[in-house]
Protein backbone atom coordinates (compact mmCIF):
# COMPACT_ATOMS: atom_id res chain seq x y z
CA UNK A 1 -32.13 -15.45 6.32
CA UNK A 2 -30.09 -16.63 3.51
CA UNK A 3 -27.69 -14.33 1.86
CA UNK A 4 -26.82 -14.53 -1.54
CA UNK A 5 -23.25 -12.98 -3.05
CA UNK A 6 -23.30 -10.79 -5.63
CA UNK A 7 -20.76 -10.14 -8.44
CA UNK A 8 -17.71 -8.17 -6.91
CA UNK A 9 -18.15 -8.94 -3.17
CA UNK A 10 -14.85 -10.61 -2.96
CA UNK A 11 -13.45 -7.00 -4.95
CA UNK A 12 -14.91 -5.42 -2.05
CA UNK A 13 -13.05 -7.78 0.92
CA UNK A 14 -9.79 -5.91 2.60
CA UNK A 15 -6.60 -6.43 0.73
CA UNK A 16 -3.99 -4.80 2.70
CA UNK A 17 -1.45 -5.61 0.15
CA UNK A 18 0.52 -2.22 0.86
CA UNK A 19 0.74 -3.67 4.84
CA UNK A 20 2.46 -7.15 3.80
CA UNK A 21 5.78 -8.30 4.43
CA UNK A 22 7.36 -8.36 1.21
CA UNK A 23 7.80 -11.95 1.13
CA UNK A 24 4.62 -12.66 1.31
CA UNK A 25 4.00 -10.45 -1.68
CA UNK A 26 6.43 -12.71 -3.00
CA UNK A 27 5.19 -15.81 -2.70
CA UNK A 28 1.73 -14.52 -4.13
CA UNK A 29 3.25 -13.66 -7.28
CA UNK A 30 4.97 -17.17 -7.57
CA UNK A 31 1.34 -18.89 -6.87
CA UNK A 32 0.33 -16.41 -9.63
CA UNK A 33 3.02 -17.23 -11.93
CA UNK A 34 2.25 -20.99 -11.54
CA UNK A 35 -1.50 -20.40 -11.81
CA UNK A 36 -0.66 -19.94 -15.65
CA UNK A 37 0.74 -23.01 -16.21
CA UNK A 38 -2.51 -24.60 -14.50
CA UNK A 39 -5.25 -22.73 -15.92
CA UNK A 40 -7.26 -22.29 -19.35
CA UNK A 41 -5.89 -18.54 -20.98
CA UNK A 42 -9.60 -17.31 -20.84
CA UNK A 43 -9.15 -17.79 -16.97
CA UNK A 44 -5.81 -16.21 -16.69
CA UNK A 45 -5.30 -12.32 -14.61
CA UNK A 46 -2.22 -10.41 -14.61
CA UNK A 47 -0.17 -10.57 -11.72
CA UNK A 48 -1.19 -7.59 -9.57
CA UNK A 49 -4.90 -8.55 -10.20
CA UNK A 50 -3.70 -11.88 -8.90
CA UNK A 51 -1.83 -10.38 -6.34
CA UNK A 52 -4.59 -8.54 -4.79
CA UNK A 53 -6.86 -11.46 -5.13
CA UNK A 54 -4.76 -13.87 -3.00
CA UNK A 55 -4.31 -11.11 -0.52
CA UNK A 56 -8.74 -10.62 0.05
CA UNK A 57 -8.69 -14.26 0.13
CA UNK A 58 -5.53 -14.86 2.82
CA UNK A 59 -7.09 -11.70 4.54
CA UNK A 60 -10.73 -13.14 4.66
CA UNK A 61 -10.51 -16.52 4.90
CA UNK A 62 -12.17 -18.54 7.83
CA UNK A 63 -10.81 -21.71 8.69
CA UNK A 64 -13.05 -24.70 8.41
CA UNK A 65 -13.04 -27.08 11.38
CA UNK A 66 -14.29 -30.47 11.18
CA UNK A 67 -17.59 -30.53 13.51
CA UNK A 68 -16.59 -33.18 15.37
CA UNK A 69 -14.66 -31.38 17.45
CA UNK A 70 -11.24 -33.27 15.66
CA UNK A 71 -7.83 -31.38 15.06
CA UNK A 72 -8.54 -32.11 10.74
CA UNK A 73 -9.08 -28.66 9.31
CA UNK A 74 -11.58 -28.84 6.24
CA UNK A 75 -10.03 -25.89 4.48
CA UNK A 76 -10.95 -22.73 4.72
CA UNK A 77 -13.79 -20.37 3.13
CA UNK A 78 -14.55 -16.56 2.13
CA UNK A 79 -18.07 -15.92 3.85
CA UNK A 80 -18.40 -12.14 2.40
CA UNK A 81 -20.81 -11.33 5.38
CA UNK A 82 -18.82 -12.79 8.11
CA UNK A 83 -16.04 -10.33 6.85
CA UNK A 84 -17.77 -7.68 8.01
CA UNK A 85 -17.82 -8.49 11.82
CA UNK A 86 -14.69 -6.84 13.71
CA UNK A 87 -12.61 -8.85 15.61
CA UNK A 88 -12.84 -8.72 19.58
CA UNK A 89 -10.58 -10.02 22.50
CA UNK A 90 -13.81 -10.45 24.29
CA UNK A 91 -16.17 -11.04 20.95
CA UNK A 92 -20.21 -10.61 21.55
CA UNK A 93 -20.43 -13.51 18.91
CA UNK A 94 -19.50 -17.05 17.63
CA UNK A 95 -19.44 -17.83 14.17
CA UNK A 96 -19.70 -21.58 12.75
CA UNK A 97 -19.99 -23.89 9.69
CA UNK A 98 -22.89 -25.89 9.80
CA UNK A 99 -23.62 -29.59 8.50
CA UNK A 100 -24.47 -27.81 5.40
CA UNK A 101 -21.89 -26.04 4.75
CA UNK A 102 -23.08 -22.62 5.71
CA UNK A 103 -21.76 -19.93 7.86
CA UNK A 104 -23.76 -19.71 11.02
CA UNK A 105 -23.14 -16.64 13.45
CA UNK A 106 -24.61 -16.96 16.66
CA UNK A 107 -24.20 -14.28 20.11
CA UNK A 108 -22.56 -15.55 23.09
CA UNK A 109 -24.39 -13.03 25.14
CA UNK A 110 -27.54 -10.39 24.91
CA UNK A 111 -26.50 -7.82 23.25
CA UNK A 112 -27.21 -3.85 23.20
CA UNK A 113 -29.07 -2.07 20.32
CA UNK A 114 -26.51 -0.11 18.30
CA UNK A 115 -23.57 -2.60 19.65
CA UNK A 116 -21.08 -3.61 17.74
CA UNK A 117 -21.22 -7.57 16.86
CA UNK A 118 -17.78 -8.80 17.16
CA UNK A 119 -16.01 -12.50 16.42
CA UNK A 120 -12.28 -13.28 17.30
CA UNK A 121 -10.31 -13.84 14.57
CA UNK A 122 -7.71 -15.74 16.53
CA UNK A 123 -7.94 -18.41 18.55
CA UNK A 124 -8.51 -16.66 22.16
CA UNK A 125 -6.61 -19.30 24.13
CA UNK A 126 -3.80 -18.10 22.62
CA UNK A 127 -1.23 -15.34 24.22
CA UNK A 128 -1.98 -11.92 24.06
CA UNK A 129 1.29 -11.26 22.51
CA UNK A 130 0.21 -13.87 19.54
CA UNK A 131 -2.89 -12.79 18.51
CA UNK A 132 -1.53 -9.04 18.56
CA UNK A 133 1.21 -10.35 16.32
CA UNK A 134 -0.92 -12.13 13.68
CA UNK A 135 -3.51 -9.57 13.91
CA UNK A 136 -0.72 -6.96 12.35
């Protein structure tokens, strides 16, 4: 099933911008202040608009790994739905890009009626201690 955005999902994403560390507020508001210099007026926001923008996008972003299997990261991408999935130590589900270019969500095992699908947000063969410190 294909799923098609509509104007003022990315409004809807978590910001969290009361929650950050104040320099990353920081350097927001310098990639906002040099956004002027860089784009047409007509495409121009004021900074706390901008603000809040970089923080759904930093907040919702999934990294894009090359598919074959390389270290090369392709970027990374806002995939509104696969915001919505909760992140799990133990996740139900795997999400991936596909040769297309879409976000493909698949579950690692059967799961319940009513449960919960979950992804990991981190990468699981990292520390305990790590993931619980990027996931604050």
């Amino acid at each position: 099933r294909v799923w098609m955005p509509r104007y003022g999902d990315v409004e809807e994403l978590c910001c969290n911008v009361d929650d950050m560390p104040p320099s990353r507020i920081a350097f927001f508001q310098n990639v906002v202040k040099q956004a002027k210099y860089l784009l047409p007026s007509e495409c121009r926001i004021g900074m706390d608009e901008g603000v809040r923008l970089l923080a759904r996008l930093y907040n919702n972003a999934h990294e894009l790994l090359n598919p074959d299997g390389s270290d090369v990261d392709l970027g990374f991408g806002v995939f509104v739905p696969a915001c919505l999935f909760n992140h799990s130590c133990d996740p139900n589900c795997v999400w991936y890009v596909s040769n297309h270019g879409d976000l493909a969500v698949r579950t690692l095992r059967p799961v319940q009626k009513g449960e919960d699908l979950t992804i990991a947000y981190w990468d699981l063969h990292e520390c305990t201690e790590e993931r619980r410190r990027k996931l604050q």
